[in-house]
PDB file of N, CA and C in Angstrom:
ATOM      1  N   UNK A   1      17.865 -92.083  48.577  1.00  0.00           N
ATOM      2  CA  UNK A   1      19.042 -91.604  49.270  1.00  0.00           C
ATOM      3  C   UNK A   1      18.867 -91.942  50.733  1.00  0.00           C
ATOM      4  N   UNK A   2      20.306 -92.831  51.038  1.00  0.00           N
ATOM      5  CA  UNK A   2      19.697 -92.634  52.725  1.00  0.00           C
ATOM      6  C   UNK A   2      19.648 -91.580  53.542  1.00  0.00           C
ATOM      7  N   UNK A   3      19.026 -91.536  54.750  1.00  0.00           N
ATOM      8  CA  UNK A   3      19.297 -90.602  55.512  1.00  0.00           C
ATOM      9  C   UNK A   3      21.043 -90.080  56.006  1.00  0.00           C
ATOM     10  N   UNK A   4      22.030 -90.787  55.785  1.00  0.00           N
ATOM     11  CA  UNK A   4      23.121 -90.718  56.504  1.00  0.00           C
ATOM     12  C   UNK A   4      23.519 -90.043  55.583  1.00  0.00           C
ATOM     13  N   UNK A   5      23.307 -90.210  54.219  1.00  0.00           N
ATOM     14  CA  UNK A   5      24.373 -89.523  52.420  1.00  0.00           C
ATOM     15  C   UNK A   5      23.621 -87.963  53.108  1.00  0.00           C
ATOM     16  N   UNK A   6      22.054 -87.896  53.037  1.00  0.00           N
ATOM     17  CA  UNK A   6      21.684 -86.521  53.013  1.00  0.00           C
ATOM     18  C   UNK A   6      22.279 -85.820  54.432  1.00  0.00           C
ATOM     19  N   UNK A   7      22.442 -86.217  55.489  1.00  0.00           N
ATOM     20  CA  UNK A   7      22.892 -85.915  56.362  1.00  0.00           C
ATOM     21  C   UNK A   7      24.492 -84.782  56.275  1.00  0.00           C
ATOM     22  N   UNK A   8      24.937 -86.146  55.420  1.00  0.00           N
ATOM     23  CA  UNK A   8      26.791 -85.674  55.660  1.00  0.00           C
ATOM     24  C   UNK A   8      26.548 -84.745  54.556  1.00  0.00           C
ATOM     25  N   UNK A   9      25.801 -84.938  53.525  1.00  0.00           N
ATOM     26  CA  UNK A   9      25.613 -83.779  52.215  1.00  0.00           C
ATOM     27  C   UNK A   9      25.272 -82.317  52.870  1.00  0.00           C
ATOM     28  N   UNK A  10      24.335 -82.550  53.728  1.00  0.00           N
ATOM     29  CA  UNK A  10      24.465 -80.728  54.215  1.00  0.00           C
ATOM     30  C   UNK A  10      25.086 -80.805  55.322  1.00  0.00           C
ATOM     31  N   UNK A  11      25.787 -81.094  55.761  1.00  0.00           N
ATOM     32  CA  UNK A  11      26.980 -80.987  56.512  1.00  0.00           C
ATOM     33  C   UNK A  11      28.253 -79.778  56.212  1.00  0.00           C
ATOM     34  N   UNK A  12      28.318 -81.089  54.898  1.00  0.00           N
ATOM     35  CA  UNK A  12      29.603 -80.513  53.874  1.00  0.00           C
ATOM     36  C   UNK A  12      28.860 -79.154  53.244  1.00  0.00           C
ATOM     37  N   UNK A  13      27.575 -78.890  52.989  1.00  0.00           N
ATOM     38  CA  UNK A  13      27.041 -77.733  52.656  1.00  0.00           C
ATOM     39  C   UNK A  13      27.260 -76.514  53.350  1.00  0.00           C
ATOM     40  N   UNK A  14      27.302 -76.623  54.702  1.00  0.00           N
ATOM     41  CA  UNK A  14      26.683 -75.904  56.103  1.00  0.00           C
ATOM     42  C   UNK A  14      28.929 -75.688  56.641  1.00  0.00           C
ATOM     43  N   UNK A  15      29.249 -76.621  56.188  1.00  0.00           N
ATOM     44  CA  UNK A  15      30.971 -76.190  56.573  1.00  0.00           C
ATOM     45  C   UNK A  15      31.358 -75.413  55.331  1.00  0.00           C
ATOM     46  N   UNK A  16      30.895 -75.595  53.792  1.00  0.00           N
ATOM     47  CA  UNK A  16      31.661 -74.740  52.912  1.00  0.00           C
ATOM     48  C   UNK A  16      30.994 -73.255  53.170  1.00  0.00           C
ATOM     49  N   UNK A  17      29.592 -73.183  53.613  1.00  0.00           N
ATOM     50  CA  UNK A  17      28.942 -71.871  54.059  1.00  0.00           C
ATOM     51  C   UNK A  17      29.685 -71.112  54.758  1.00  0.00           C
ATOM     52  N   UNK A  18      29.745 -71.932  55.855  1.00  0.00           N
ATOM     53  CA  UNK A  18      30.830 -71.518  57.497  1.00  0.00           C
ATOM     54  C   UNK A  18      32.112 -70.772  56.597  1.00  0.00           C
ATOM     55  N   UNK A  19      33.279 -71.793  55.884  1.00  0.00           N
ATOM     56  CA  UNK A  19      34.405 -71.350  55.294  1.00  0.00           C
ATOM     57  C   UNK A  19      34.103 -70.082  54.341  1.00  0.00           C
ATOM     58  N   UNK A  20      33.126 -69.920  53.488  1.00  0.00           N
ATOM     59  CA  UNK A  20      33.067 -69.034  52.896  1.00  0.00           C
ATOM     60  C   UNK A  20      32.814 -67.701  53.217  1.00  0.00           C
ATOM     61  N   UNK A  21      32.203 -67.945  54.554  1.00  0.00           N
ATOM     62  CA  UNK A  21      32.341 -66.353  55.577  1.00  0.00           C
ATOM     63  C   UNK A  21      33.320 -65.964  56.343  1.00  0.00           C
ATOM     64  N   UNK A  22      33.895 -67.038  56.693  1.00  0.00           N
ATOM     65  CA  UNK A  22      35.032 -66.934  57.162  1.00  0.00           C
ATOM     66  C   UNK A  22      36.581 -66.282  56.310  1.00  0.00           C
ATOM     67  N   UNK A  23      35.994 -66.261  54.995  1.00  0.00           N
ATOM     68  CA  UNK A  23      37.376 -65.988  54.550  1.00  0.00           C
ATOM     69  C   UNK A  23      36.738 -64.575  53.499  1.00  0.00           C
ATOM     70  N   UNK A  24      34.782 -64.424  53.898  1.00  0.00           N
ATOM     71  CA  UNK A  24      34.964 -62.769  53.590  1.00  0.00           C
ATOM     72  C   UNK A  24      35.481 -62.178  54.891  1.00  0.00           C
ATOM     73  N   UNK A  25      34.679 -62.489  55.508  1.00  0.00           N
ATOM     74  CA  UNK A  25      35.098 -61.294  57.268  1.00  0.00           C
ATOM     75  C   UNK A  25      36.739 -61.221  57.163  1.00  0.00           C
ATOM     76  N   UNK A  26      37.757 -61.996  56.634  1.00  0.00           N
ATOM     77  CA  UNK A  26      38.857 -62.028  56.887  1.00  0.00           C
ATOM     78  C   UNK A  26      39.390 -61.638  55.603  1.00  0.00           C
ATOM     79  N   UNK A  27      39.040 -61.420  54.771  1.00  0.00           N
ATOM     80  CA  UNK A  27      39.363 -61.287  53.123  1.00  0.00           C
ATOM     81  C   UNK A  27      40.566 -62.103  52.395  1.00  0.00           C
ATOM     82  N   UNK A  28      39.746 -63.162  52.992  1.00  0.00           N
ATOM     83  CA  UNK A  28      40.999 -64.343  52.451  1.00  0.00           C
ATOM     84  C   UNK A  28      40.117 -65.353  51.213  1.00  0.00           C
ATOM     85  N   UNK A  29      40.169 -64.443  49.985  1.00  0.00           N
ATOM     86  CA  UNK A  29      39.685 -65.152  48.764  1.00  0.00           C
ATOM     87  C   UNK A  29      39.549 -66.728  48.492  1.00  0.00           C
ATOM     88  N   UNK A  30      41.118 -67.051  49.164  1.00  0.00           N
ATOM     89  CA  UNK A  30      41.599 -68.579  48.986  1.00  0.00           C
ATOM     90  C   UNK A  30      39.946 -68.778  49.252  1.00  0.00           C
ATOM     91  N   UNK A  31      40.308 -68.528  50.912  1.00  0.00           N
ATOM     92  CA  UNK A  31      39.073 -69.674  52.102  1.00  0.00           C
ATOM     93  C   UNK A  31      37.549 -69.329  51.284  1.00  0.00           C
ATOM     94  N   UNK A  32      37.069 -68.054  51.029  1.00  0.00           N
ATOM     95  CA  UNK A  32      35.914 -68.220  50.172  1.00  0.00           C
ATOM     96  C   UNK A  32      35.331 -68.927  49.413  1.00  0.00           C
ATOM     97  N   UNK A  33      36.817 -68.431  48.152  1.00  0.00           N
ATOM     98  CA  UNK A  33      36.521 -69.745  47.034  1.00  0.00           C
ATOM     99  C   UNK A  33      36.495 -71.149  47.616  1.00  0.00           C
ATOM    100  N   UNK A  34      37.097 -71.423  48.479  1.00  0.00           N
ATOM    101  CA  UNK A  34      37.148 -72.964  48.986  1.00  0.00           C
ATOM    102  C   UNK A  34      35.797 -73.565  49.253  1.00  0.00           C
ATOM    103  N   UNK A  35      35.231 -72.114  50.021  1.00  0.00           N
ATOM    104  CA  UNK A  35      33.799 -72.930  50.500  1.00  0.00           C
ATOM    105  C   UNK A  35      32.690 -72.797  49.642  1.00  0.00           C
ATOM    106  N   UNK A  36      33.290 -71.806  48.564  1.00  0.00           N
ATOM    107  CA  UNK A  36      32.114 -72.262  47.720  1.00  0.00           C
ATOM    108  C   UNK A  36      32.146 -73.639  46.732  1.00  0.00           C
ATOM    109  N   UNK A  37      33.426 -73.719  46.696  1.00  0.00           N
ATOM    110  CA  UNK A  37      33.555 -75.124  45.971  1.00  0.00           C
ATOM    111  C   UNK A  37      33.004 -76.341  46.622  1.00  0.00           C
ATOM    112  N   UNK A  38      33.246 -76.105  48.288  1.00  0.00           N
ATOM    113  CA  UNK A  38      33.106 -77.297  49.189  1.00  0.00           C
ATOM    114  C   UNK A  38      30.849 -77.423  48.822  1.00  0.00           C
ATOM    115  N   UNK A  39      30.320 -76.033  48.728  1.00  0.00           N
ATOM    116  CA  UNK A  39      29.139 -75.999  48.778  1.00  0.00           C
ATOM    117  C   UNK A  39      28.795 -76.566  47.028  1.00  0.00           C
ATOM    118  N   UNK A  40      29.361 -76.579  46.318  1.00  0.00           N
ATOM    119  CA  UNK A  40      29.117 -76.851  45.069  1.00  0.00           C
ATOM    120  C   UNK A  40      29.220 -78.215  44.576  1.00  0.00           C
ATOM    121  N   UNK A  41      30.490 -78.812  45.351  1.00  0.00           N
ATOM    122  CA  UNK A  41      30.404 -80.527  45.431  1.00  0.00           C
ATOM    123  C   UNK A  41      29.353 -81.272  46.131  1.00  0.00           C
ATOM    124  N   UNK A  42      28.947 -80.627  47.519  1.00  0.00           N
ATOM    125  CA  UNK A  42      28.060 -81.147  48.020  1.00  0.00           C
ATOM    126  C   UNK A  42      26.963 -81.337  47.435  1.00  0.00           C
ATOM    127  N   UNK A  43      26.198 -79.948  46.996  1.00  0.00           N
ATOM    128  CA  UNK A  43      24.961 -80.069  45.728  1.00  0.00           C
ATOM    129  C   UNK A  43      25.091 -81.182  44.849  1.00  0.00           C
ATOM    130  N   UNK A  44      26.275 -81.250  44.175  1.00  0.00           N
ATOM    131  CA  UNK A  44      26.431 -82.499  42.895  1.00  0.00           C
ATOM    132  C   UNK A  44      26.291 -83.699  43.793  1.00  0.00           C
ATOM    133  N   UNK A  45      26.732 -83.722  44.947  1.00  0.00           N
ATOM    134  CA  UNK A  45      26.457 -85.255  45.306  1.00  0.00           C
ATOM    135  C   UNK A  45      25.247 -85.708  45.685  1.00  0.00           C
ATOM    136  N   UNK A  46      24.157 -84.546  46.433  1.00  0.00           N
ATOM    137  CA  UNK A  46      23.179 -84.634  46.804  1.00  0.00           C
ATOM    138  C   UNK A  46      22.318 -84.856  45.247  1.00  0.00           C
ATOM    139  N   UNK A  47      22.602 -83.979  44.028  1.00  0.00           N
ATOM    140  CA  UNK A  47      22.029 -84.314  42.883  1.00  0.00           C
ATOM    141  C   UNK A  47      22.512 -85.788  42.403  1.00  0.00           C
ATOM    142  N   UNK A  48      23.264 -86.471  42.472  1.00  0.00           N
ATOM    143  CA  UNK A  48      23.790 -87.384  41.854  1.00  0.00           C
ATOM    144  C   UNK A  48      22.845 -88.715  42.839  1.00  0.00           C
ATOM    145  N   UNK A  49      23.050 -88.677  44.241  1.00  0.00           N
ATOM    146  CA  UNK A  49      22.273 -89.036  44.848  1.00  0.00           C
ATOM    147  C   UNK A  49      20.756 -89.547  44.505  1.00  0.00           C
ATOM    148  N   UNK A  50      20.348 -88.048  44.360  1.00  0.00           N
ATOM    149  CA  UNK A  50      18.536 -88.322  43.827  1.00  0.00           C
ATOM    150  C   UNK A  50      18.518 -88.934  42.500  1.00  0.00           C
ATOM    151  N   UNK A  51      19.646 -88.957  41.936  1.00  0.00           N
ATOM    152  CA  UNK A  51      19.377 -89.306  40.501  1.00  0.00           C
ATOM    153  C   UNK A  51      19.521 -91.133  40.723  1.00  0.00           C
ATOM    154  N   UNK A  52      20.242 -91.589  41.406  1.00  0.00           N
ATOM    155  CA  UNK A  52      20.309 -93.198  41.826  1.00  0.00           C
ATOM    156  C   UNK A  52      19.006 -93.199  42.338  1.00  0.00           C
ATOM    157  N   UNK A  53      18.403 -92.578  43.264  1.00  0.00           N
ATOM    158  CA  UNK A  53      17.105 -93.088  43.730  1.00  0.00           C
ATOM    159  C   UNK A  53      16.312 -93.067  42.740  1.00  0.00           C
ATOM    160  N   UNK A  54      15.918 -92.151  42.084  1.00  0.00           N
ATOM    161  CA  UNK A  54      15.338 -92.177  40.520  1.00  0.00           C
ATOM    162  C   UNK A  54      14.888 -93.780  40.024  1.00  0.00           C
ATOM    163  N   UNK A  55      16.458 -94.210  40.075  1.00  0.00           N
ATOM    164  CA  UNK A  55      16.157 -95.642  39.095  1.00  0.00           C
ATOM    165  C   UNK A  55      15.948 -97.053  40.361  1.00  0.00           C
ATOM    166  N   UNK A  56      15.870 -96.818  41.327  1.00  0.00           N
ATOM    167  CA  UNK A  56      15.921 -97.928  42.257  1.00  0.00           C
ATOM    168  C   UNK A  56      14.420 -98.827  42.079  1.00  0.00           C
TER     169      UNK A  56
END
């Protein structure tokens, strides 16, 4: 994986975190669920990621 994929991968980790507090302190379910989804894609890409390096 390069450094730039793992980079933007916790990025997108570290903003669905951010959103997902943001929408308890505010009790806006939407924004929660959002960031946990945003934190849940990121994981799969970072897994999908290691799994290409795997076979390189």
């Amino acid at each position: 994986m390069s450094g730039m994929d793992k980079a933007k991968n916790k990025l997108d980790d570290l903003g669905g975190k951010a959103k997902e507090a943001t929408g308890k302190a505010t009790d806006d379910k939407s924004t929660e669920n959002e960031g946990k989804l945003d934190q849940v894609k990121s994981n799969l890409k970072d897994a999908g990621e290691k799994v290409k390096d795997a076979f390189k």
